[in-house]
C-alpha atoms as a PDB file:
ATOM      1  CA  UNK A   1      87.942  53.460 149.646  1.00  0.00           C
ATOM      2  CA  UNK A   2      87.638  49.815 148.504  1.00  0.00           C
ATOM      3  CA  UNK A   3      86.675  48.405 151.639  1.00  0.00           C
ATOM      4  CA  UNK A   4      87.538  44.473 150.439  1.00  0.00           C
ATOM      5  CA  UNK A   5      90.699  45.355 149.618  1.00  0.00           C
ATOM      6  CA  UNK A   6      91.661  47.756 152.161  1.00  0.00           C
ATOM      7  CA  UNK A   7      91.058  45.055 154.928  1.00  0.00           C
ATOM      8  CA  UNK A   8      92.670  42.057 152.771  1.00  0.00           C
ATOM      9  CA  UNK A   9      95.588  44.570 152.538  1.00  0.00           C
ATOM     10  CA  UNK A  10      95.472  45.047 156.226  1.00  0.00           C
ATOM     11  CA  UNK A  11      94.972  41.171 157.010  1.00  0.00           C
ATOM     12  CA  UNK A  12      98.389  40.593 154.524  1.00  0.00           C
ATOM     13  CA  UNK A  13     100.442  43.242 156.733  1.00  0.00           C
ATOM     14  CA  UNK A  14      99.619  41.009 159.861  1.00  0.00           C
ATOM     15  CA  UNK A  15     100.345  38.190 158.573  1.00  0.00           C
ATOM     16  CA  UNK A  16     103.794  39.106 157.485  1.00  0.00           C
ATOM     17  CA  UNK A  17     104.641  40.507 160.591  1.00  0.00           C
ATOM     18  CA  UNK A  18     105.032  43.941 158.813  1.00  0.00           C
ATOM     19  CA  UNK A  19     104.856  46.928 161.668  1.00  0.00           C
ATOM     20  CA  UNK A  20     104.864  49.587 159.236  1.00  0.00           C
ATOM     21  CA  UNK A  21     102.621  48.276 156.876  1.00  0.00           C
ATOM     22  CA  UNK A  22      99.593  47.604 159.178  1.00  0.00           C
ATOM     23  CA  UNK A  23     100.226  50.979 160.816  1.00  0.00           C
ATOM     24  CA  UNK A  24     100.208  52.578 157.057  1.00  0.00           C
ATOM     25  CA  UNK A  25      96.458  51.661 157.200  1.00  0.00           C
ATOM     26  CA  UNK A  26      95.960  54.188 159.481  1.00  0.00           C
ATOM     27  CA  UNK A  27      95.296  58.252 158.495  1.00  0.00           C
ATOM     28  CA  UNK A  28      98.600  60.223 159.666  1.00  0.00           C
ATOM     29  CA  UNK A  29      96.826  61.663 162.550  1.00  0.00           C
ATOM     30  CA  UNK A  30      94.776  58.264 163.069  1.00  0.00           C
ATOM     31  CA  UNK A  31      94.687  56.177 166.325  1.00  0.00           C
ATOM     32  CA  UNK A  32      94.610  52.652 167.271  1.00  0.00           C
ATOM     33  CA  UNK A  33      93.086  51.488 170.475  1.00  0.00           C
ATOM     34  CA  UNK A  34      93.700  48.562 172.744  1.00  0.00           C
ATOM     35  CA  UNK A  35      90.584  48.424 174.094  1.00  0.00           C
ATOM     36  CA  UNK A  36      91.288  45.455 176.753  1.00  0.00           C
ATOM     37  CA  UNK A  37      95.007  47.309 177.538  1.00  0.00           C
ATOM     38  CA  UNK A  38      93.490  50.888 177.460  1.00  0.00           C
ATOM     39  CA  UNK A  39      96.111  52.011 175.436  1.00  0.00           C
ATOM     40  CA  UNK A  40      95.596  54.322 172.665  1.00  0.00           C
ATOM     41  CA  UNK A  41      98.573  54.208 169.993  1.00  0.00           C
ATOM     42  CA  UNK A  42      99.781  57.190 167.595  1.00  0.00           C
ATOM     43  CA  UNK A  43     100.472  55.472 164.469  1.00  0.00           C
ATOM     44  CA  UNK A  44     104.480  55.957 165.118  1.00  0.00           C
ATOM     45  CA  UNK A  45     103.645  54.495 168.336  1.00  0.00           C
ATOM     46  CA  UNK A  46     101.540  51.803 167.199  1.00  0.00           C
ATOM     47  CA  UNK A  47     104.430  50.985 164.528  1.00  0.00           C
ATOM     48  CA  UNK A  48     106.669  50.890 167.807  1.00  0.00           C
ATOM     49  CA  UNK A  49     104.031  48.278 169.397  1.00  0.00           C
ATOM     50  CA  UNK A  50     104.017  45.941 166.603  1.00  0.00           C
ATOM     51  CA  UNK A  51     107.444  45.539 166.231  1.00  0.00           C
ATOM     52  CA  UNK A  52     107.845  44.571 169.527  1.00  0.00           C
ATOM     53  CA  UNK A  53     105.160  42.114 169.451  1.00  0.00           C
ATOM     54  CA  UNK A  54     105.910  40.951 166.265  1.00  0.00           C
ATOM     55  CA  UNK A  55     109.306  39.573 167.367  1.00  0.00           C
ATOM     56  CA  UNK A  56     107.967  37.849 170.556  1.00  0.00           C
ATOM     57  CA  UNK A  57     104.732  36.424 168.905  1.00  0.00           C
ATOM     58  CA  UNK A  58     104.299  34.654 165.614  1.00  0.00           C
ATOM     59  CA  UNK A  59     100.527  34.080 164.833  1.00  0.00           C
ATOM     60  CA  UNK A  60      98.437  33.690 161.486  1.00  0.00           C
ATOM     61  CA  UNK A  61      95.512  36.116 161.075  1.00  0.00           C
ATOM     62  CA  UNK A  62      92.113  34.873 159.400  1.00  0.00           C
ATOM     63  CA  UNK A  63      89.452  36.963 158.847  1.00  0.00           C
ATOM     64  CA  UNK A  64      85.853  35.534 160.240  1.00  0.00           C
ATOM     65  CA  UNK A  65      82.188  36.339 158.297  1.00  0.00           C
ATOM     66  CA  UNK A  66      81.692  39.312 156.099  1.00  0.00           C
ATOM     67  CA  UNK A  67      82.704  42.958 156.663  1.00  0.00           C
ATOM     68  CA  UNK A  68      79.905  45.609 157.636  1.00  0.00           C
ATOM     69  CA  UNK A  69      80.461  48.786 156.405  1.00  0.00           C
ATOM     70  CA  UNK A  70      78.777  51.747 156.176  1.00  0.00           C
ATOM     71  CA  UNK A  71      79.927  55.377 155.280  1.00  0.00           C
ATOM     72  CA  UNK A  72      81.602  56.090 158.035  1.00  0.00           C
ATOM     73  CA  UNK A  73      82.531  52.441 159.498  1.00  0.00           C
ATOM     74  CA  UNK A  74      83.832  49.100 158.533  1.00  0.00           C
ATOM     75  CA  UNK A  75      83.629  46.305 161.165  1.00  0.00           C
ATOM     76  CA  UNK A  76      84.819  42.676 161.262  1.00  0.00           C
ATOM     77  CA  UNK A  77      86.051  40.209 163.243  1.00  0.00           C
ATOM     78  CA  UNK A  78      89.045  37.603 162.883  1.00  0.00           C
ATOM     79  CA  UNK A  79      90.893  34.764 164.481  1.00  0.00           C
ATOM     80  CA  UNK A  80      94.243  34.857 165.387  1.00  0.00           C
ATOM     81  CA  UNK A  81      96.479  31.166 165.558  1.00  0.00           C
ATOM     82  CA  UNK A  82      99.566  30.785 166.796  1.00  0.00           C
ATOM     83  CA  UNK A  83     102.423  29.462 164.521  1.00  0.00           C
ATOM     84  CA  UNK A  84     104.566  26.520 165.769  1.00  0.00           C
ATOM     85  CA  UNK A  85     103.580  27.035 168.921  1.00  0.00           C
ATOM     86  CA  UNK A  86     101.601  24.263 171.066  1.00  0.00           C
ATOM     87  CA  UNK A  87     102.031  26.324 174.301  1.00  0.00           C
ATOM     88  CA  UNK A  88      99.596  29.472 173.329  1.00  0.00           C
ATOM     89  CA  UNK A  89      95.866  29.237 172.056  1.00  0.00           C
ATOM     90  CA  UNK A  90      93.684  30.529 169.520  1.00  0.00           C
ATOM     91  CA  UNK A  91      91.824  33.672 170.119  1.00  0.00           C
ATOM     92  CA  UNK A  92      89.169  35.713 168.257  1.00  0.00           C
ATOM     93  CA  UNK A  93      88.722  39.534 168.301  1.00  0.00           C
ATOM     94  CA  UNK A  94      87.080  42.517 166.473  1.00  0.00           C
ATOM     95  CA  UNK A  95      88.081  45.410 164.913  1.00  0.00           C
ATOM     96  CA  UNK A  96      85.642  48.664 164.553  1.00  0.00           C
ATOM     97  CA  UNK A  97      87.142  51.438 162.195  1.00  0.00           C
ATOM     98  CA  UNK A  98      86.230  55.033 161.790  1.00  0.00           C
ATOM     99  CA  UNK A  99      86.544  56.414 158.722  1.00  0.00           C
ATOM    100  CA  UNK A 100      87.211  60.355 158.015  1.00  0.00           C
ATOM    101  CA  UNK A 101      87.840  61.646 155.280  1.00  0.00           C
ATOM    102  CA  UNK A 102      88.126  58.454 153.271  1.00  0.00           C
ATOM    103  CA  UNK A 103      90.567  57.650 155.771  1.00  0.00           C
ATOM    104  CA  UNK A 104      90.308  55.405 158.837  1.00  0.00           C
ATOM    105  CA  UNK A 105      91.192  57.809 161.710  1.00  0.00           C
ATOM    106  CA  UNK A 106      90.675  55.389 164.511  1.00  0.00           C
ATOM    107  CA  UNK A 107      90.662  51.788 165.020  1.00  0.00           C
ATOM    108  CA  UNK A 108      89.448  49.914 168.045  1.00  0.00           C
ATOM    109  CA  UNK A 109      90.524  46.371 168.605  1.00  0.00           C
ATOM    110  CA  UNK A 110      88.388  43.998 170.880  1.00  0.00           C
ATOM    111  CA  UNK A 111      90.165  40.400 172.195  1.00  0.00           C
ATOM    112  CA  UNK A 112      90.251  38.342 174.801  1.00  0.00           C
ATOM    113  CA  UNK A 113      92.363  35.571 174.091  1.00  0.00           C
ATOM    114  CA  UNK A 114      91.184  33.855 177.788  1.00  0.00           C
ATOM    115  CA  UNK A 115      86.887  34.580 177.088  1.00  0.00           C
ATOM    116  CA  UNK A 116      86.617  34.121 173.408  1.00  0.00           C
ATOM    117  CA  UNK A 117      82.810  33.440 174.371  1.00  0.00           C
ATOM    118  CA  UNK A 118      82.701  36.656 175.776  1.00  0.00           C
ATOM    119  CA  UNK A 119      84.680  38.578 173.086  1.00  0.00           C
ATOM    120  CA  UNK A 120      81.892  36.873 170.384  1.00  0.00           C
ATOM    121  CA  UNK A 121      79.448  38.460 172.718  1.00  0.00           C
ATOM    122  CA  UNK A 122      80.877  42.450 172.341  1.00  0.00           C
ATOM    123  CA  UNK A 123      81.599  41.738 168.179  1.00  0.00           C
ATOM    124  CA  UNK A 124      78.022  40.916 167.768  1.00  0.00           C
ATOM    125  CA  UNK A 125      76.773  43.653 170.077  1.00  0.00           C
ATOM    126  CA  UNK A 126      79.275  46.688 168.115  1.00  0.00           C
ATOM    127  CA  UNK A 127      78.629  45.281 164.982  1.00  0.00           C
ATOM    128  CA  UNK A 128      75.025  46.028 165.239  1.00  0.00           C
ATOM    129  CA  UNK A 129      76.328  49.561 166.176  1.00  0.00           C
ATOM    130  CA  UNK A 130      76.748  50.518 162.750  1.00  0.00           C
ATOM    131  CA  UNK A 131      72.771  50.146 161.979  1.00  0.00           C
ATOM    132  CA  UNK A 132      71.329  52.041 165.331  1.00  0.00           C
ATOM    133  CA  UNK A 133      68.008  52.783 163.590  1.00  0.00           C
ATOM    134  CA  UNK A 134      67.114  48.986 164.210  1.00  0.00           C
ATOM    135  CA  UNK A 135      68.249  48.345 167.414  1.00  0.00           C
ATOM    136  CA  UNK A 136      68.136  52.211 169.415  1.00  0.00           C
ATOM    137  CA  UNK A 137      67.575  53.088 172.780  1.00  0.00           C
ATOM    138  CA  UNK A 138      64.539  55.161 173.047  1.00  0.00           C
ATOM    139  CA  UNK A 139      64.129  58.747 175.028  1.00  0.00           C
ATOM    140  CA  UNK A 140      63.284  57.317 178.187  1.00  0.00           C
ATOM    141  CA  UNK A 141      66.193  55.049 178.110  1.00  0.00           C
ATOM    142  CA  UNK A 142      68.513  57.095 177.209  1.00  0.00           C
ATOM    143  CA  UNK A 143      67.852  59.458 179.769  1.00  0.00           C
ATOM    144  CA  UNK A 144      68.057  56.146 182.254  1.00  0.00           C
ATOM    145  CA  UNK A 145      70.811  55.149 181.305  1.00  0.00           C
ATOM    146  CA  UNK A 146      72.402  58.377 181.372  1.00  0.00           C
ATOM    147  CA  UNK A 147      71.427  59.302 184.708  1.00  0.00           C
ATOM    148  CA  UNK A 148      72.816  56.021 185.743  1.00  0.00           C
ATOM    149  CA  UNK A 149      76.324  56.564 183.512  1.00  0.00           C
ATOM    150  CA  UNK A 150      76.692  59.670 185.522  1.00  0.00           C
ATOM    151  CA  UNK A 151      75.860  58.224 188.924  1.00  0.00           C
ATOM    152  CA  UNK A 152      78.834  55.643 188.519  1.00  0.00           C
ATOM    153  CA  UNK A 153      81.124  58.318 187.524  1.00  0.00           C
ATOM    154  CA  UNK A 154      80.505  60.594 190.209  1.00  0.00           C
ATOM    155  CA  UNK A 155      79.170  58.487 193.379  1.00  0.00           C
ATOM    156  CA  UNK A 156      80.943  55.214 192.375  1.00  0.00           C
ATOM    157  CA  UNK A 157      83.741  56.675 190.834  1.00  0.00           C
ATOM    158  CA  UNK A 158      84.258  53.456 188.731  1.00  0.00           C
ATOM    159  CA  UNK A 159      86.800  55.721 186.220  1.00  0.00           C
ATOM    160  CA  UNK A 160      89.307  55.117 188.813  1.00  0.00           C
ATOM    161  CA  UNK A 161      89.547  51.876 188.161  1.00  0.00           C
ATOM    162  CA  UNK A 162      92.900  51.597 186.126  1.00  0.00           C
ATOM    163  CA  UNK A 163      91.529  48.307 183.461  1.00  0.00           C
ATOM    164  CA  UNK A 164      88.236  49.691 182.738  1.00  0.00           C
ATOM    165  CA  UNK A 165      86.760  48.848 179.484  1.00  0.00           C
ATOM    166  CA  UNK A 166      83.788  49.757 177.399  1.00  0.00           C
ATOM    167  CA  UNK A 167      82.647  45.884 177.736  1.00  0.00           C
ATOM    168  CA  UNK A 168      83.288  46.451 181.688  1.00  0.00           C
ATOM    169  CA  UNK A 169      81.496  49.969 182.157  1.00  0.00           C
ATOM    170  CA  UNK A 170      78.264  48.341 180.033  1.00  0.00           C
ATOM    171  CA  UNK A 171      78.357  45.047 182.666  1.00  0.00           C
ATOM    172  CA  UNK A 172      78.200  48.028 185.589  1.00  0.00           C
ATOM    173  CA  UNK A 173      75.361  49.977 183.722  1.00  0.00           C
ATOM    174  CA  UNK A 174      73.796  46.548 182.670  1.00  0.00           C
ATOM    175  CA  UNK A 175      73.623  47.204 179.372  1.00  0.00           C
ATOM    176  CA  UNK A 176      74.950  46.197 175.827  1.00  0.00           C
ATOM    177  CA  UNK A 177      77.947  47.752 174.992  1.00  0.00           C
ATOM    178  CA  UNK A 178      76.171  49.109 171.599  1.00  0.00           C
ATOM    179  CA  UNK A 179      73.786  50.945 174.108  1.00  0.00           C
ATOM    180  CA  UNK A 180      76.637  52.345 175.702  1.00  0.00           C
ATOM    181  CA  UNK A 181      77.662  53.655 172.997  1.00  0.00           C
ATOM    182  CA  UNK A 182      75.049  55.299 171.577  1.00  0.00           C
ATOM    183  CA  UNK A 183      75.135  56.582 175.262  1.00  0.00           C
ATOM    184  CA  UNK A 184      78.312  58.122 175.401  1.00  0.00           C
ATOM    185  CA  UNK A 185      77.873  59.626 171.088  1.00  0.00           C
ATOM    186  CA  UNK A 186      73.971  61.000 171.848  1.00  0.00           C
ATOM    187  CA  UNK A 187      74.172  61.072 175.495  1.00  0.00           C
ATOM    188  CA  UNK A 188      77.504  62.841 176.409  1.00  0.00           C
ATOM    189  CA  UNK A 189      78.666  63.651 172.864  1.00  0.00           C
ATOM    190  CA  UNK A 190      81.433  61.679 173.607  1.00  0.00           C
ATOM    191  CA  UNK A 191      83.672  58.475 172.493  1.00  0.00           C
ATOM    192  CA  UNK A 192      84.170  56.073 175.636  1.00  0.00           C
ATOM    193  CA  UNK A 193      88.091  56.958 176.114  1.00  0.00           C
ATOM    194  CA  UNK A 194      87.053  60.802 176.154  1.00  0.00           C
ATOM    195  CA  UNK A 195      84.615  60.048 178.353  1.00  0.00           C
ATOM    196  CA  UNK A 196      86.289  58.040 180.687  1.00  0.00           C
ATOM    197  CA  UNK A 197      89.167  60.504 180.485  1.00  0.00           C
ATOM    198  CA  UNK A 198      87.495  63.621 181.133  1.00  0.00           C
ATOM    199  CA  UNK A 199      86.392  62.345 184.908  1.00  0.00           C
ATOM    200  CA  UNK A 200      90.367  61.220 185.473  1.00  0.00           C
ATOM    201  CA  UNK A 201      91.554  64.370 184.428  1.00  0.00           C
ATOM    202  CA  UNK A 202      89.055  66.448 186.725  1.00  0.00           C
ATOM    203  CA  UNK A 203      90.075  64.454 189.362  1.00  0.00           C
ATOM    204  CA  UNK A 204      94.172  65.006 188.735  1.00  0.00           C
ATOM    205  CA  UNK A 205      93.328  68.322 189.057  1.00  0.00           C
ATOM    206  CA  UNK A 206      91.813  68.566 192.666  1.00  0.00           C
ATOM    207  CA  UNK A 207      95.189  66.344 193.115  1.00  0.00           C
ATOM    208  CA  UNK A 208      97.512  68.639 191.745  1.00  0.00           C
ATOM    209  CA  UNK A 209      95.463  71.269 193.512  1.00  0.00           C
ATOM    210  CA  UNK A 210      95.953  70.256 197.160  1.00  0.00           C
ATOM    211  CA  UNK A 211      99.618  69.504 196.162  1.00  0.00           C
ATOM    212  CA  UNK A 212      98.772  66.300 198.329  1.00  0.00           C
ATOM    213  CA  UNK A 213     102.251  64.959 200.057  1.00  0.00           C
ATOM    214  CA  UNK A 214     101.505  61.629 199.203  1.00  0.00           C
ATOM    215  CA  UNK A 215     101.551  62.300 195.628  1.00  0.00           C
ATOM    216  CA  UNK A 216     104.144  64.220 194.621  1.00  0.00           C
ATOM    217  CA  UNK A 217     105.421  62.716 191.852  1.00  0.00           C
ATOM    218  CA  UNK A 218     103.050  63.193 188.839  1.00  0.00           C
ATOM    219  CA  UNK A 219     103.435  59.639 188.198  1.00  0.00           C
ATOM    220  CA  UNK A 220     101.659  58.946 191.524  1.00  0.00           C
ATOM    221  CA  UNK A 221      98.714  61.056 190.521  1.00  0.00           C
ATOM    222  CA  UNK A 222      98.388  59.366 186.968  1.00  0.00           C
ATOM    223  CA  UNK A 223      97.976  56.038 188.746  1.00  0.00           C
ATOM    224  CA  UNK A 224      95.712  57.439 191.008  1.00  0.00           C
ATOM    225  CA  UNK A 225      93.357  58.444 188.672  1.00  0.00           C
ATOM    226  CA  UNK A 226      93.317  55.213 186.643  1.00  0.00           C
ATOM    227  CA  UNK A 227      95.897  55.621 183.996  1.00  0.00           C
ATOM    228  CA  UNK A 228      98.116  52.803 183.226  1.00  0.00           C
ATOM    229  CA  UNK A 229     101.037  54.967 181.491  1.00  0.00           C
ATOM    230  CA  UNK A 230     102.475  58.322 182.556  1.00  0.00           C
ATOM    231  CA  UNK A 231     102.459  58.900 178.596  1.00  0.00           C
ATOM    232  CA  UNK A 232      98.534  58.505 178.445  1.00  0.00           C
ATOM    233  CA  UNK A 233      98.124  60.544 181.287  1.00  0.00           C
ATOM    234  CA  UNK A 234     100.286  63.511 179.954  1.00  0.00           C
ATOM    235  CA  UNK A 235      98.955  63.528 176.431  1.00  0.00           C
ATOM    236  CA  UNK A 236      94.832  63.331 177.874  1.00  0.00           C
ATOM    237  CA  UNK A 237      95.973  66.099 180.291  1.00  0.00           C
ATOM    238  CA  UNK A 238      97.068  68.098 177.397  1.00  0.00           C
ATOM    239  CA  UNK A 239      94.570  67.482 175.544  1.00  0.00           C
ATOM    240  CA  UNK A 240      91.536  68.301 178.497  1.00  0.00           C
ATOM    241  CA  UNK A 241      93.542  71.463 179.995  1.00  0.00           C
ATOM    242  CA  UNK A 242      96.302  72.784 177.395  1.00  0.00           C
ATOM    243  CA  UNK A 243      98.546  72.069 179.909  1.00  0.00           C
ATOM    244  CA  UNK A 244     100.788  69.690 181.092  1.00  0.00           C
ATOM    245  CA  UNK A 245     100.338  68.260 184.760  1.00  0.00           C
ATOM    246  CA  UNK A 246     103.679  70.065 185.555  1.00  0.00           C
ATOM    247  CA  UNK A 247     102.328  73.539 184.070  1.00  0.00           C
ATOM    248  CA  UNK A 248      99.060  73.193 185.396  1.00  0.00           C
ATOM    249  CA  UNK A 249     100.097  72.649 189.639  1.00  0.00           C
ATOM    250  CA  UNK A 250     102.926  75.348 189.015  1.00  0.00           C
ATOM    251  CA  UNK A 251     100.437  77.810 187.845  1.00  0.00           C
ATOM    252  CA  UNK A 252      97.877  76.934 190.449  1.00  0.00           C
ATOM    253  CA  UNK A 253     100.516  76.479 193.512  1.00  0.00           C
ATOM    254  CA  UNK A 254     101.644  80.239 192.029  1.00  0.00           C
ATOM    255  CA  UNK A 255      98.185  81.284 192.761  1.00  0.00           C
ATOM    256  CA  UNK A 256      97.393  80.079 195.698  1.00  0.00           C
ATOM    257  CA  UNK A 257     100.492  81.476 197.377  1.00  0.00           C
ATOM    258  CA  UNK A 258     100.037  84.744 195.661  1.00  0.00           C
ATOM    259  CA  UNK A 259      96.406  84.240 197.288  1.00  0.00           C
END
């Protein structure tokens, strides 16, 4: 992969507005994530997105610095301006994409269009993620920090929180969010989303369990376990279980009156 080109390429599809082109950058099984919306995007879906963003906002895209890339990663970050439009600000953001393959099979986007201070902050910090051997946590850290990952998961239960992001969990655990993620990769063996996930899910399933009367609806239990979507919550169910929330409470209601 030409890295140069494969990002200018990506840069031009933004900047023409073109859904299907940007989402082309991504592998066919590949995934873009909205890390500040918690939304994680299928590349049909993400194509689905764009154009509806694309015909509500009109912005120009510029990217800032050099891109890091290694092997496996390419990171950068950009600036996005509005066009003909006094009303909305400038905003800055980084992107952070995994590459498979010679393929990028996931893409994370970082922005904050109301802290660009902040979002500066969690560029810097992931794009030294991509060169851990100079800035890595050492054993008794990481076994600190992973005692304390797991104490927030399980006493706190912070996962319930529906907008948690990585740059929000590493405020909690005071730490960098490149720490965190070496973390969650070395710690847990686990990206933050899986991670994150994984507790939600385990949780749905006491819910679905107890067949609670206040949450019938499945709906109800994917917003009480911190998912924003009933689509997110289905396809991470799936994904945990091999089930769907509606196969998994019929087969355990089964079994408990059978019981």
């Amino acid at each position: 992969m030409q890295t140069v080109e494969f990002v200018r390429s990506y840069f031009d599809a933004w900047n023409h507005s073109d859904a299907r082109g940007v989402a082309e950058h991504l592998a066919i099984n590949g995934t873009y994530i909205d890390v500040p919306q918690d939304e994680q995007l299928s590349k049909e879906d993400l194509v689905t997105n764009l154009v509806d963003f694309f015909a509500r906002e009109h912005h120009r895209y510029q990217l800032l610095g050099e891109i890091l890339a290694s092997k496996n990663s390419i990171a950068f970050q950009y600036k996005s301006s509005p066009i003909e439009s006094a009303s909305k600000s400038t905003w800055f953001g980084a992107e952070f994409m995994t590459i498979k393959d010679d393929g990028v099979v996931k893409i994370l986007d970082y922005y904050d269009p109301a802290n660009t201070a902040k979002l500066a902050t969690v560029a810097t910090n992931r794009k030294s993620g991509l060169k851990y051997a100079k800035s890595g946590l050492n054993s008794i850290q990481m076994e600190r920090y992973t005692k304390q990952l797991t104490e927030l998961m399980v006493t706190d239960k912070v996962y319930l929180e529906p907008g948690l992001t990585m740059p929000r969990l590493a405020e909690l655990l005071n730490c960098s969010v490149n720490h965190l993620s070496q973390v969650l990769n070395s710690g847990f063996g686990m990206s933050f989303f899986d991670f994150l996930n994984a507790y939600r899910i385990e949780e749905a399933k006491i819910l679905l369990c107890k067949g609670c009367i206040t949450l019938k609806a499945i709906l109800d239990v994917s917003f009480a376990v911190g998912f924003n979507s009933n689509s997110a919550f289905y396809a991470a169910f799936k994904k945990n279980t091999g089930q769907t929330p509606n196969q998994f409470r019929r087969v355990n209601i089964s079994e408990s009156v059978q019981g």
